[in-house]
Protein backbone atom coordinates (compact mmCIF):
# COMPACT_ATOMS: atom_id res chain seq x y z
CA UNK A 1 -86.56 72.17 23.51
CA UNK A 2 -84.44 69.81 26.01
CA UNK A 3 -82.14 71.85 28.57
CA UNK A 4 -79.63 69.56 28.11
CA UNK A 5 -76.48 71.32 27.21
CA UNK A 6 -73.32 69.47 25.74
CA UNK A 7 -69.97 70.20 25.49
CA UNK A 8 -68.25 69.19 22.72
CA UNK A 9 -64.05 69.64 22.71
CA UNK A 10 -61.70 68.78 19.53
CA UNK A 11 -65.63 69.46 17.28
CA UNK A 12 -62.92 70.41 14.30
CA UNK A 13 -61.58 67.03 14.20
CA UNK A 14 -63.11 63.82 12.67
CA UNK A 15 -64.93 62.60 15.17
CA UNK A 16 -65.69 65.18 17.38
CA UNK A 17 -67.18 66.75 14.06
CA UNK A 18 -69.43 63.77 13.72
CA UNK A 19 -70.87 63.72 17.28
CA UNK A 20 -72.19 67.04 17.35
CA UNK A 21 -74.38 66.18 14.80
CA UNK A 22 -75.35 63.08 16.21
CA UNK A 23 -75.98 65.04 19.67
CA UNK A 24 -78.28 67.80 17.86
CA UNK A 25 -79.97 64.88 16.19
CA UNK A 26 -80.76 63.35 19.49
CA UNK A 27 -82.08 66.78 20.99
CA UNK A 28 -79.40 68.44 22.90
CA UNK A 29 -78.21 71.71 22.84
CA UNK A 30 -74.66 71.91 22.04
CA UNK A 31 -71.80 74.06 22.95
CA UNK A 32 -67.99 73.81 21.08
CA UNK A 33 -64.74 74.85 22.74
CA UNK A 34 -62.90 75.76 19.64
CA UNK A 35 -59.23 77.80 19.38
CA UNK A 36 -60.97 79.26 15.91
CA UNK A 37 -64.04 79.97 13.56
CA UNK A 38 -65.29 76.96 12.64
CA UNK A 39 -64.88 76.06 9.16
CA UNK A 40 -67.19 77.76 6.92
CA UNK A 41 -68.15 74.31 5.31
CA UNK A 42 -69.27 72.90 8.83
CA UNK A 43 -72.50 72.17 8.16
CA UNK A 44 -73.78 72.46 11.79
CA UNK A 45 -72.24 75.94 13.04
CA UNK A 46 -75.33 77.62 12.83
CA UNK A 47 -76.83 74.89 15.38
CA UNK A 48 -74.19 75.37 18.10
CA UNK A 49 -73.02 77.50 20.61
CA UNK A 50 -69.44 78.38 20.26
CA UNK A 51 -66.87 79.76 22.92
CA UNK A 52 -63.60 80.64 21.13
CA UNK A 53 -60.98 79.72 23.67
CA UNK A 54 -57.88 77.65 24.03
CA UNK A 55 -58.37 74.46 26.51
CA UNK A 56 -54.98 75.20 28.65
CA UNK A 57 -56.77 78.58 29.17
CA UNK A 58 -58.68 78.15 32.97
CA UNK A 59 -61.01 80.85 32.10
CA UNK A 60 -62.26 79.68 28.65
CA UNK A 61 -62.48 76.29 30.02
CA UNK A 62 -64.49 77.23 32.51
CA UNK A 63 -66.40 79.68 30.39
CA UNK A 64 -67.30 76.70 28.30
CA UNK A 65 -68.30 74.11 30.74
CA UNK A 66 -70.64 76.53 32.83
CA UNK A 67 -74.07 74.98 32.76
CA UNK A 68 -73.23 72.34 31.13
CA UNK A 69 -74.77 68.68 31.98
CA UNK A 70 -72.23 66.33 30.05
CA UNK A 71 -68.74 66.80 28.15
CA UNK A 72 -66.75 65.15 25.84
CA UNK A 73 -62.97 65.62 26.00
CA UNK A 74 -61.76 64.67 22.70
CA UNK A 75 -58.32 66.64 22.73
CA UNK A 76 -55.01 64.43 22.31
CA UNK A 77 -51.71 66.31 20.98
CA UNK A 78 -50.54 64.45 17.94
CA UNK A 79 -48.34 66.75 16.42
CA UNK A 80 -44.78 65.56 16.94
CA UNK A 81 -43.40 68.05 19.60
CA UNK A 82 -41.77 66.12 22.51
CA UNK A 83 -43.70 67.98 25.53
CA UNK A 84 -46.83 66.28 24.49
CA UNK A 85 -47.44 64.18 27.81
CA UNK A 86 -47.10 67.95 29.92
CA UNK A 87 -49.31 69.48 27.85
CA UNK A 88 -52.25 66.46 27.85
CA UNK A 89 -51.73 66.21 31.19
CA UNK A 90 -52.03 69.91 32.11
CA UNK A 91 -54.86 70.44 30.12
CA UNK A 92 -56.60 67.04 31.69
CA UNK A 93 -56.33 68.11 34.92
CA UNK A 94 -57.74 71.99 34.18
CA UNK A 95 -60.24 70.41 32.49
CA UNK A 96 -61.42 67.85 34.93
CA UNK A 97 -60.75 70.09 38.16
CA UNK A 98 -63.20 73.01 36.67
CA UNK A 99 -65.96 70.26 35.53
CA UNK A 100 -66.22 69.29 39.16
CA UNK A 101 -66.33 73.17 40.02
CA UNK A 102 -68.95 73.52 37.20
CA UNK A 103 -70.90 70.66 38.75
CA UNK A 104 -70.85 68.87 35.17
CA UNK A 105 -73.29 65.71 35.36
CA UNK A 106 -70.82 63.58 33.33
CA UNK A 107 -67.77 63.23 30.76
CA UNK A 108 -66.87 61.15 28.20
CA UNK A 109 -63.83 60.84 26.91
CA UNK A 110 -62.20 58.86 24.02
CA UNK A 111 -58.98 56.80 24.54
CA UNK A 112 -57.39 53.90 22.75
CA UNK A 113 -57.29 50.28 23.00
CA UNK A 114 -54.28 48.89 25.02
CA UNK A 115 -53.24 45.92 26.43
CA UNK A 116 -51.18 45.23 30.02
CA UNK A 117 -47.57 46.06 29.30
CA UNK A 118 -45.51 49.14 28.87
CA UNK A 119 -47.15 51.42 26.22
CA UNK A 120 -45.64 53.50 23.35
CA UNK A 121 -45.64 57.71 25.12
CA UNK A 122 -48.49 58.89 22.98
CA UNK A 123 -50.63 55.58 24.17
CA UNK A 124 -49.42 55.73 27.59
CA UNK A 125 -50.52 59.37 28.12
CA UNK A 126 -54.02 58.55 26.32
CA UNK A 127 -54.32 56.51 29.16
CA UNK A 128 -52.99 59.26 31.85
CA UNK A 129 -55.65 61.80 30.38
CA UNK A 130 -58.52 59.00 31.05
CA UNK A 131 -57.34 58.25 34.74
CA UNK A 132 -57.12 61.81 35.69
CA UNK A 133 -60.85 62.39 33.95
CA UNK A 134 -62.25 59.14 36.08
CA UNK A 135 -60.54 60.66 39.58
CA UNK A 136 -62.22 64.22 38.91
CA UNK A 137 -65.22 63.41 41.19
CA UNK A 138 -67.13 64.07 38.03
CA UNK A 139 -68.78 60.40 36.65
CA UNK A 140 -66.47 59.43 33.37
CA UNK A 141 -66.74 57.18 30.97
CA UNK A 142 -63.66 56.17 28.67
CA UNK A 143 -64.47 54.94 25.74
CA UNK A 144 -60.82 52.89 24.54
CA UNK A 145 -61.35 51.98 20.81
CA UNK A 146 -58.82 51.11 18.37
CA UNK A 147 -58.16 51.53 15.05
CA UNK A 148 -61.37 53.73 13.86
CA UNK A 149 -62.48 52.54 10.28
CA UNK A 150 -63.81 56.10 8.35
CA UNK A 151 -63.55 58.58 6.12
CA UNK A 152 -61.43 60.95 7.42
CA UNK A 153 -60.16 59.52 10.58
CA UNK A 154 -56.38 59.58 10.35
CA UNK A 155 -56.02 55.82 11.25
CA UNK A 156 -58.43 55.36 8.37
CA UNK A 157 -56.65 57.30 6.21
CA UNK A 158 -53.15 55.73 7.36
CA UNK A 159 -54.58 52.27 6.12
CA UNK A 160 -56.17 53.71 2.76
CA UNK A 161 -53.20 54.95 1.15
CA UNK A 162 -50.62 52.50 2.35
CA UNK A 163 -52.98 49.89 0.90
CA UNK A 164 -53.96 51.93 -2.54
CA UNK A 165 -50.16 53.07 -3.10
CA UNK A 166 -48.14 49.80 -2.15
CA UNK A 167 -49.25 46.80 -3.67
CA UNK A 168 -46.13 44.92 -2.63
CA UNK A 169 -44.51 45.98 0.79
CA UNK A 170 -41.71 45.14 3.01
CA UNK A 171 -43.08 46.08 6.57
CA UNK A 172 -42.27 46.69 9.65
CA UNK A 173 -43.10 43.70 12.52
CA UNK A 174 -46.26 45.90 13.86
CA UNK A 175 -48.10 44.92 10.46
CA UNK A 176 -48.57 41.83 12.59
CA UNK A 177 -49.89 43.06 15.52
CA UNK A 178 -53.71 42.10 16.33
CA UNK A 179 -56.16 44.32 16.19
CA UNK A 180 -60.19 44.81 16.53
CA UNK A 181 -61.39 47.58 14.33
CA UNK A 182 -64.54 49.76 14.78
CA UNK A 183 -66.71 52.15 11.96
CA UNK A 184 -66.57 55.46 13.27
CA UNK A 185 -70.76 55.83 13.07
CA UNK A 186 -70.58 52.92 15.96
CA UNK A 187 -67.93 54.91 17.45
CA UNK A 188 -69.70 58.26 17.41
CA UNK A 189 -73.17 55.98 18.49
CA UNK A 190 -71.53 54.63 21.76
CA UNK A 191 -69.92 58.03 22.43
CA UNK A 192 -73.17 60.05 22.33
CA UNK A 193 -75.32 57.18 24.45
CA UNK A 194 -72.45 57.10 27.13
CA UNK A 195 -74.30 60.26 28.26
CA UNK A 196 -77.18 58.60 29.73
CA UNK A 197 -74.74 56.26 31.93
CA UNK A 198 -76.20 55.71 35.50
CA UNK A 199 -74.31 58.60 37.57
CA UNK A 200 -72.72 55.84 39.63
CA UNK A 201 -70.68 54.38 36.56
CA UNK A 202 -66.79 55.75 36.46
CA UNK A 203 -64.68 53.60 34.80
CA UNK A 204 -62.91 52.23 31.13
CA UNK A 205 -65.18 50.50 28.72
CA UNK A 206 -63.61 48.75 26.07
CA UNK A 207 -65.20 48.81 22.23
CA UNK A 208 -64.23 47.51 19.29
CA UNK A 209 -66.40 45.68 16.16
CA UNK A 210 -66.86 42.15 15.65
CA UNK A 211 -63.82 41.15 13.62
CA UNK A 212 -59.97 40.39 14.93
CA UNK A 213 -57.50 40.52 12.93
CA UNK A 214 -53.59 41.73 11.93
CA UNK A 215 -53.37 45.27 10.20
CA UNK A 216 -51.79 43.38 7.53
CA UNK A 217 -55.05 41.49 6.92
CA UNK A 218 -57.06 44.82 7.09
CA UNK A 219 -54.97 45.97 4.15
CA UNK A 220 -55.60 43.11 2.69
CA UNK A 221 -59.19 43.12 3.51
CA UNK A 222 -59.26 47.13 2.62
CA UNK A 223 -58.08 46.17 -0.98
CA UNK A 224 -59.95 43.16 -1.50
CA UNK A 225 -63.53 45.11 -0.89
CA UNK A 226 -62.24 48.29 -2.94
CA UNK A 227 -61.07 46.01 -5.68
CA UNK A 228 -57.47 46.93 -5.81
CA UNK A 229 -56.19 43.28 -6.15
CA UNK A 230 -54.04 40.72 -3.90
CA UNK A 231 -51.45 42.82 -1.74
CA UNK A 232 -48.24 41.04 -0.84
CA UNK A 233 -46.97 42.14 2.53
CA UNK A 234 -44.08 40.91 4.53
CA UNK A 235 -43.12 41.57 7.64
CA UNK A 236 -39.65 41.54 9.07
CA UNK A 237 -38.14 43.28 12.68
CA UNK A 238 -37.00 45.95 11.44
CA UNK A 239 -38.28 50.16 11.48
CA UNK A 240 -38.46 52.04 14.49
CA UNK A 241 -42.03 53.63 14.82
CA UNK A 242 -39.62 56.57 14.61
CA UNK A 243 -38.71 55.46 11.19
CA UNK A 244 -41.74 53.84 10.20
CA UNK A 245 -43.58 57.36 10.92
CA UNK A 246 -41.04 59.39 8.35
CA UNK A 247 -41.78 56.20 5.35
CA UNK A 248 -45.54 56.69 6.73
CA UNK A 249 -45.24 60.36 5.75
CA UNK A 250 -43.60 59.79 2.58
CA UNK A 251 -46.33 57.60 1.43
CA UNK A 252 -49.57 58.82 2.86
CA UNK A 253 -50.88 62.28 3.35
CA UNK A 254 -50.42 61.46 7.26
CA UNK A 255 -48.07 64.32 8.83
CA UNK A 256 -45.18 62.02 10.45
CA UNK A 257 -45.86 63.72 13.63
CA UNK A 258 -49.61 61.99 13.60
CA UNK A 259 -48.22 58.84 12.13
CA UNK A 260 -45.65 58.46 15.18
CA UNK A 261 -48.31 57.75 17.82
CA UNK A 262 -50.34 55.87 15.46
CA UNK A 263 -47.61 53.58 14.50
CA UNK A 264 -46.67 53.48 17.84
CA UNK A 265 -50.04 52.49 19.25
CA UNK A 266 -50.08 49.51 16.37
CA UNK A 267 -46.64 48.36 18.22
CA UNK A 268 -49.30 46.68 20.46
CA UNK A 269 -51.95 43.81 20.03
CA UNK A 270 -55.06 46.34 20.59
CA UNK A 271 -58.37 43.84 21.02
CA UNK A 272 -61.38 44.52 23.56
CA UNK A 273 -61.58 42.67 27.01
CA UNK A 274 -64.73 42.93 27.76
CA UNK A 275 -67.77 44.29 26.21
CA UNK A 276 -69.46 45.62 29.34
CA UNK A 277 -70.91 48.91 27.34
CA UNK A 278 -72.78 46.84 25.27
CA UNK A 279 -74.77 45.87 28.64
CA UNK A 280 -75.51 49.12 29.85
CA UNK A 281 -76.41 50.74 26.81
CA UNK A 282 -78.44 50.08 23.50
CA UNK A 283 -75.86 49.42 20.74
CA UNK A 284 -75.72 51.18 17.06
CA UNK A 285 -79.26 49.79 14.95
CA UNK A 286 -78.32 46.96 13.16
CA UNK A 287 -75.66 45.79 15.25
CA UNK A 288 -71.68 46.84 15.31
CA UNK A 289 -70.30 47.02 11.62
CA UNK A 290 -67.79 44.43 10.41
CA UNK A 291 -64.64 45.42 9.10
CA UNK A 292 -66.05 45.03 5.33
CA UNK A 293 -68.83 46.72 5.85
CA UNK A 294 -67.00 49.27 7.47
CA UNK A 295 -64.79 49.95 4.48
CA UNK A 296 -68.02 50.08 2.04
CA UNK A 297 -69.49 52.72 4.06
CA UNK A 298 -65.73 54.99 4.57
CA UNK A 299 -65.23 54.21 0.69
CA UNK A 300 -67.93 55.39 -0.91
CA UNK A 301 -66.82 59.04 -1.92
CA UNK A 302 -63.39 57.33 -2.63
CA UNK A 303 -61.53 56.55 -5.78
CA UNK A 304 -58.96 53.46 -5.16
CA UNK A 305 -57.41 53.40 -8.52
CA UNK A 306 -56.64 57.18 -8.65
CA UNK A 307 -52.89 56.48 -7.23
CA UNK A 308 -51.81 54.09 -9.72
CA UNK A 309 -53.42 56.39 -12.63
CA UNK A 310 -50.96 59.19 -10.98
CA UNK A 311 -47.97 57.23 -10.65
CA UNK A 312 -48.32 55.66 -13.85
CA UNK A 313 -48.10 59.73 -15.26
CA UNK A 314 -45.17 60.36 -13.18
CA UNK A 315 -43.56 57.35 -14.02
CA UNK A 316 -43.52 58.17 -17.29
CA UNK A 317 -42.03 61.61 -17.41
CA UNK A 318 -39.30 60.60 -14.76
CA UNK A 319 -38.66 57.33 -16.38
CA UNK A 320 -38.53 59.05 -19.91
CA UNK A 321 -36.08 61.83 -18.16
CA UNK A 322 -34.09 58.81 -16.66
CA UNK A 323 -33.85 56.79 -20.16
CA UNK A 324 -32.97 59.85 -22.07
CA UNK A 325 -30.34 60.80 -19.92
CA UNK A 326 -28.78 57.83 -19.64
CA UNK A 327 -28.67 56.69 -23.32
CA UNK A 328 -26.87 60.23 -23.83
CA UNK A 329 -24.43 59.98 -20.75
CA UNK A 330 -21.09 58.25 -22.42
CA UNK A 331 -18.37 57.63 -19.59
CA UNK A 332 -16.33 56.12 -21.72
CA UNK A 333 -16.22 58.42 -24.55
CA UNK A 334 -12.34 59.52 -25.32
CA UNK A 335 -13.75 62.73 -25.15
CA UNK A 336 -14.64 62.37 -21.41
CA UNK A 337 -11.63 60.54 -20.52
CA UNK A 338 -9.99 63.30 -21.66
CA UNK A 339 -11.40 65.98 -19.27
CA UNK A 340 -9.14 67.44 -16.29
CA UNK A 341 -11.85 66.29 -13.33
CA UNK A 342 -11.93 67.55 -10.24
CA UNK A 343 -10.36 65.32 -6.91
CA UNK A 344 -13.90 65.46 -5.30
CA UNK A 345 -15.53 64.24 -7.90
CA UNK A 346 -17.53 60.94 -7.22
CA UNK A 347 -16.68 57.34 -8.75
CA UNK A 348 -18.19 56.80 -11.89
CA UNK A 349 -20.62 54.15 -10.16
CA UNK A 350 -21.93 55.95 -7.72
CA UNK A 351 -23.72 58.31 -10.07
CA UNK A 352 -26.24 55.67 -11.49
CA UNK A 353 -26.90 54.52 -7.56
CA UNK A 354 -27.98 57.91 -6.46
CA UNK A 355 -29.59 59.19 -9.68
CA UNK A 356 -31.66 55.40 -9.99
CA UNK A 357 -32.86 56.65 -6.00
CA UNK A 358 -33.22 59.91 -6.29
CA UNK A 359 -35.65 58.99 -9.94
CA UNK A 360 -37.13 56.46 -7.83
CA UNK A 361 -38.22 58.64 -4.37
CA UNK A 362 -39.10 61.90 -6.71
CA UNK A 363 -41.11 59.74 -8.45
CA UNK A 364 -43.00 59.05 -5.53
CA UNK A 365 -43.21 62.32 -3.54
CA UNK A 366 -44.10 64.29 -7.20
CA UNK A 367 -47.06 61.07 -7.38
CA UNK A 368 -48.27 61.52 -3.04
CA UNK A 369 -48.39 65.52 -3.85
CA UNK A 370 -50.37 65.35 -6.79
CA UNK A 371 -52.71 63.07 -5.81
CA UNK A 372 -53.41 64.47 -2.34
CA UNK A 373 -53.87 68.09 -4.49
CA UNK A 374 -56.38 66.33 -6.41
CA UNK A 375 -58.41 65.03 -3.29
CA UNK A 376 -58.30 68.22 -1.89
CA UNK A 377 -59.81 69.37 -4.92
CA UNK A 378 -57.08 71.79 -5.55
CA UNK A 379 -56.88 70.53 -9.22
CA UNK A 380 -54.96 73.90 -10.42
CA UNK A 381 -52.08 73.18 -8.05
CA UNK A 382 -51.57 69.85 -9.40
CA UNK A 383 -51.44 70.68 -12.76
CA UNK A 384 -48.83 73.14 -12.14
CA UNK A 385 -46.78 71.13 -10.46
CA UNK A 386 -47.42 68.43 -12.73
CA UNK A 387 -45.91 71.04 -15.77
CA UNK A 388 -43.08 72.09 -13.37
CA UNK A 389 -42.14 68.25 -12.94
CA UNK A 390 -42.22 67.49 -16.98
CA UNK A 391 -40.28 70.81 -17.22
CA UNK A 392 -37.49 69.37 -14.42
CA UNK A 393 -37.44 66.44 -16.45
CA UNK A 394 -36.55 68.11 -19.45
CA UNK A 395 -33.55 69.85 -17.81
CA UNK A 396 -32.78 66.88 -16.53
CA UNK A 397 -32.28 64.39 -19.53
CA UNK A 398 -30.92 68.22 -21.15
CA UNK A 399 -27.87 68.23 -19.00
CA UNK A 400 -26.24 65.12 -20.29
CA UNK A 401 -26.92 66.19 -23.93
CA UNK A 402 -25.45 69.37 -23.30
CA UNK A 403 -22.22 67.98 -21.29
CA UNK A 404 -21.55 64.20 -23.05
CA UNK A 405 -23.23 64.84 -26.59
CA UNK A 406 -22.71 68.76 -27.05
CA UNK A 407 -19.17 68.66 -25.16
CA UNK A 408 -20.25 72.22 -23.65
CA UNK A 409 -19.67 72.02 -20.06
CA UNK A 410 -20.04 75.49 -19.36
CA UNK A 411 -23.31 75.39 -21.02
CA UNK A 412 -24.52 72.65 -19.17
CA UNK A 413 -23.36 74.05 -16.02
CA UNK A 414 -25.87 77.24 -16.58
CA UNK A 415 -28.48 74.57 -17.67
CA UNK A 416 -28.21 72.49 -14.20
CA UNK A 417 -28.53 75.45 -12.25
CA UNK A 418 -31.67 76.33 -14.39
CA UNK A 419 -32.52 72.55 -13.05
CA UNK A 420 -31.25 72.83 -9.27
CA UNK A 421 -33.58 75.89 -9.28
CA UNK A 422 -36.59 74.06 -10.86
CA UNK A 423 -35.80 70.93 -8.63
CA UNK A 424 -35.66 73.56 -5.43
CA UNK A 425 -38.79 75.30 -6.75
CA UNK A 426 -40.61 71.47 -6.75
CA UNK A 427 -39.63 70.57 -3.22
CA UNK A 428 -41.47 74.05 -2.12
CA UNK A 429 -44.43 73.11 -3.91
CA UNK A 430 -44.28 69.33 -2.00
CA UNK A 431 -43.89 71.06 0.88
CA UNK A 432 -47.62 72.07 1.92
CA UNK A 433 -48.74 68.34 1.75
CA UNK A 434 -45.83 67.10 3.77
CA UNK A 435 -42.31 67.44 5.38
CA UNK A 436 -40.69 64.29 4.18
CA UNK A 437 -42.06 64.95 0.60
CA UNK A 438 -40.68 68.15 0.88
CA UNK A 439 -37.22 66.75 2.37
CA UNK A 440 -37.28 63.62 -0.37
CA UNK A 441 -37.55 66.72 -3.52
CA UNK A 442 -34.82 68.79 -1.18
CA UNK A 443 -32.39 66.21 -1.72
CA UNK A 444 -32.98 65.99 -5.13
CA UNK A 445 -32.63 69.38 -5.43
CA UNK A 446 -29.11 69.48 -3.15
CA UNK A 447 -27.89 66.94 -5.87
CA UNK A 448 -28.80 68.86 -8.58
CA UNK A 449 -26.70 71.59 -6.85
CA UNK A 450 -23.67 69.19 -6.34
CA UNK A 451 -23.92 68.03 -10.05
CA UNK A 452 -23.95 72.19 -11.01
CA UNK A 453 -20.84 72.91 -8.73
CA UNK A 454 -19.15 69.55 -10.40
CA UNK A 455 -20.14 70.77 -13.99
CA UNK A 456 -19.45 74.17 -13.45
CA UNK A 457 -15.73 72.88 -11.92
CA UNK A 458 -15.07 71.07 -14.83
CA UNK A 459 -15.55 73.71 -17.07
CA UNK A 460 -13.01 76.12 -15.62
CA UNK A 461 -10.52 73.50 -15.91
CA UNK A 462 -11.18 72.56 -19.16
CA UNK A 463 -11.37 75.31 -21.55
CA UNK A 464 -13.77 74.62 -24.24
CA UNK A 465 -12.16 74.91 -28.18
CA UNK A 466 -13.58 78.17 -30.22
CA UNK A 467 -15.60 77.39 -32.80
């Protein structure tokens, strides 16, 4: 058995999870600094050595790097909170002062592609964490890759379902930024060979696969070798990464607060300089992947086409709900015209321009939650909240039968806050799979509430005639 001992940080996350396997492959022994159990589906836990600790903790980092000959640092904080370049930085610096204490032979650490100009935070401090790693005393090798093609990988991911779930898109300028994409097995290869380095190498290496190109060509390249059809994309200068991050998280299963520093990272042309790694170390057998090639291998346990079965189902039952409704709602009736309304109450106009959006985003959060239920294999959950969206529906078109058809506004005012209720109970469903899904259903829900106020208003000042 070798005595090499590894230490592997961030081993819960995609590629971390890949590289101890690939390090236990290759002989070592291997050691995980993890803030949990590993899950019980982690198919190498029984292999490992694992200290439970937190990495801004000095004694469990230095718990976990004692005896150890090489470490990877694979922790980044994506997760939205603004104190993110403290926190990497704090925990770089424990981390790199105790592996010099340790006497650790080497690290490796995994940063991102970036060219020479001001950098988005997130990118920026990815950079900070690698500087402070390479002045530890401690040899260090940053690997700075870009956008990492594989299944799981939230870039990955990112590109999957804005390619599967917008066939036509108006994008944001950074669609158009250039880019040099890498599989994640080439990424995980060159990440588990940096180990054998010559001690005397301390520096940035630059990797990325053999193919250049704008992210709006990888979508286009993603959909072509998936079979999804032409995608028309345009770009304009407009969306924030800000912005872009919430319409990220509406769309994908990408919390926002990942999809900010990705987005923001894409802001910049992110292509390798040099290829100096390449030199010092064997590269993956069979050469670097292409970007098609790439997608093949990330795809294969993936079904493209299951988004547009989904929204085609929720398109129906809102669209139904919406064509109902609307071929019962009669604003010009005499009978309407007749009603005492409230001062507050909208225009006539503007209820067709927020019902038409708020049929149009439901549509797609109820569509993003079900699907992302049904790749998470949680196919009970998305059956109930597919019956709790045809039952909304139902209450929905209900309402203007009640009100313009029946001529019960009291009646329909109990009915819409049966439907405010269902709509509320839908956005805490969305929730789980995502904030802005959540907040999209929330809004529907708040309108729901408006319309039962409005209703309910119109009732008291309009007494209904007795039968």
């Amino acid at each position: 058995m070798t005595s090499r001992l590894a230490l592997v940080t961030g081993a819960t996350g995609h590629i971390g999870g890949r590289l101890v396997p690939e390090l236990l492959d290759r002989g070592w022994r291997v050691r995980v600094l993890s803030r949990g159990e590993l899950p019980a589906d982690t198919e190498w836990a029984e292999r490992v050595e694992s200290v439970h600790g937190d990495a801004s903790d000095a004694g469990d980092v230095r718990e976990a790097l004692s005896g150890v000959n090489a470490a990877w640092y694979l922790l980044h904080s994506m997760d939205g909170r603004g104190d993110f370049v403290v926190r990497d930085r704090a925990m770089a610096e424990l981390f790199a002062r105790t592996a010099a204490e340790e006497g650790v032979g080497r690290l490796v650490y995994l940063s991102g592609l970036h060219p020479d100009e001001e950098l988005s935070p997130h990118l920026a401090s990815r950079v900070e964490v690698g500087e402070i790693l390479l002045g530890s005393g401690v040899p260090t090798a940053v690997l700075q890759a870009g956008v990492v093609l594989g299944a799981g990988s939230a870039s990955f991911e990112m590109l999957r379902h804005l390619t599967e779930r917008l066939p036509a898109v108006v994008a944001p300028k950074w669609l158009g930024s250039r880019i040099q994409p890498i599989a994640d097995s080439d990424v995980i290869h060159l990440l588990a060979s940096a180990a054998d380095l010559p001690p005397e190498v301390n520096r940035t290496f630059d990797v990325g696969g053999p193919d250049v190109l704008t992210y709006a060509d990888l979508m286009r390249r993603y959909a072509a070798v998936t079979g999804l059809g032409r995608r028309f994309i345009k770009t304009v200068p407009v969306l924030t990464p800000g912005l872009a991050s919430h319409w990220v998280g509406l769309v994908t299963p990408v919390a926002s607060g990942v999809a900010r520093p990705l987005v923001g990272s894409l802001v910049h042309d992110a292509v390798v300089g040099e290829s100096d790694l390449l030199d010092l170390l064997p590269g993956p057998p069979g050469g670097l992947k292409g970007v098609d090639d790439a997608i093949r291998s990330a795809t294969e346990t993936v079904d493209p086409h299951a988004w547009s079965r989904q929204l085609r189902r929720a398109a129906a039952v809102v669209g139904g709900a919406a064509l109902v409704g609307s071929l019962l709602t009669t604003p010009d009736s005499r009978w309407y015209r007749s009603l005492d309304l409230p001062s507050w109450q909208p225009p006539n106009w503007a209820f067709p321009v927020v019902w038409t959006t708020l049929y149009a985003t439901t549509t797609i959060a109820s569509t993003a939650t079900i699907a992302e239920l049904r790749e998470a294999e949680m196919d009970n959950e998305a059956t109930a909240f597919e019956r709790a969206l045809v039952a909304n529906m139902v209450l929905n078109a209900g309402w203007s039968g009640l009100f313009f058809r029946g001529h019960r506004p009291r009646l329909a005012a109990a009915e819409c806050a049966v439907l405010t209720a269902s709509s509320a109970d839908l956005a805490r469903r969305a929730a789980p799979s995502g904030k802005v899904r959540g907040g999209v259903l929330g809004a529907y829900a708040a309108w729901c509430g408006f319309a039962t106020a409005l209703t309910a208003a119109i009732a008291r000042r309009n007494p209904e005639p007795k039968d």
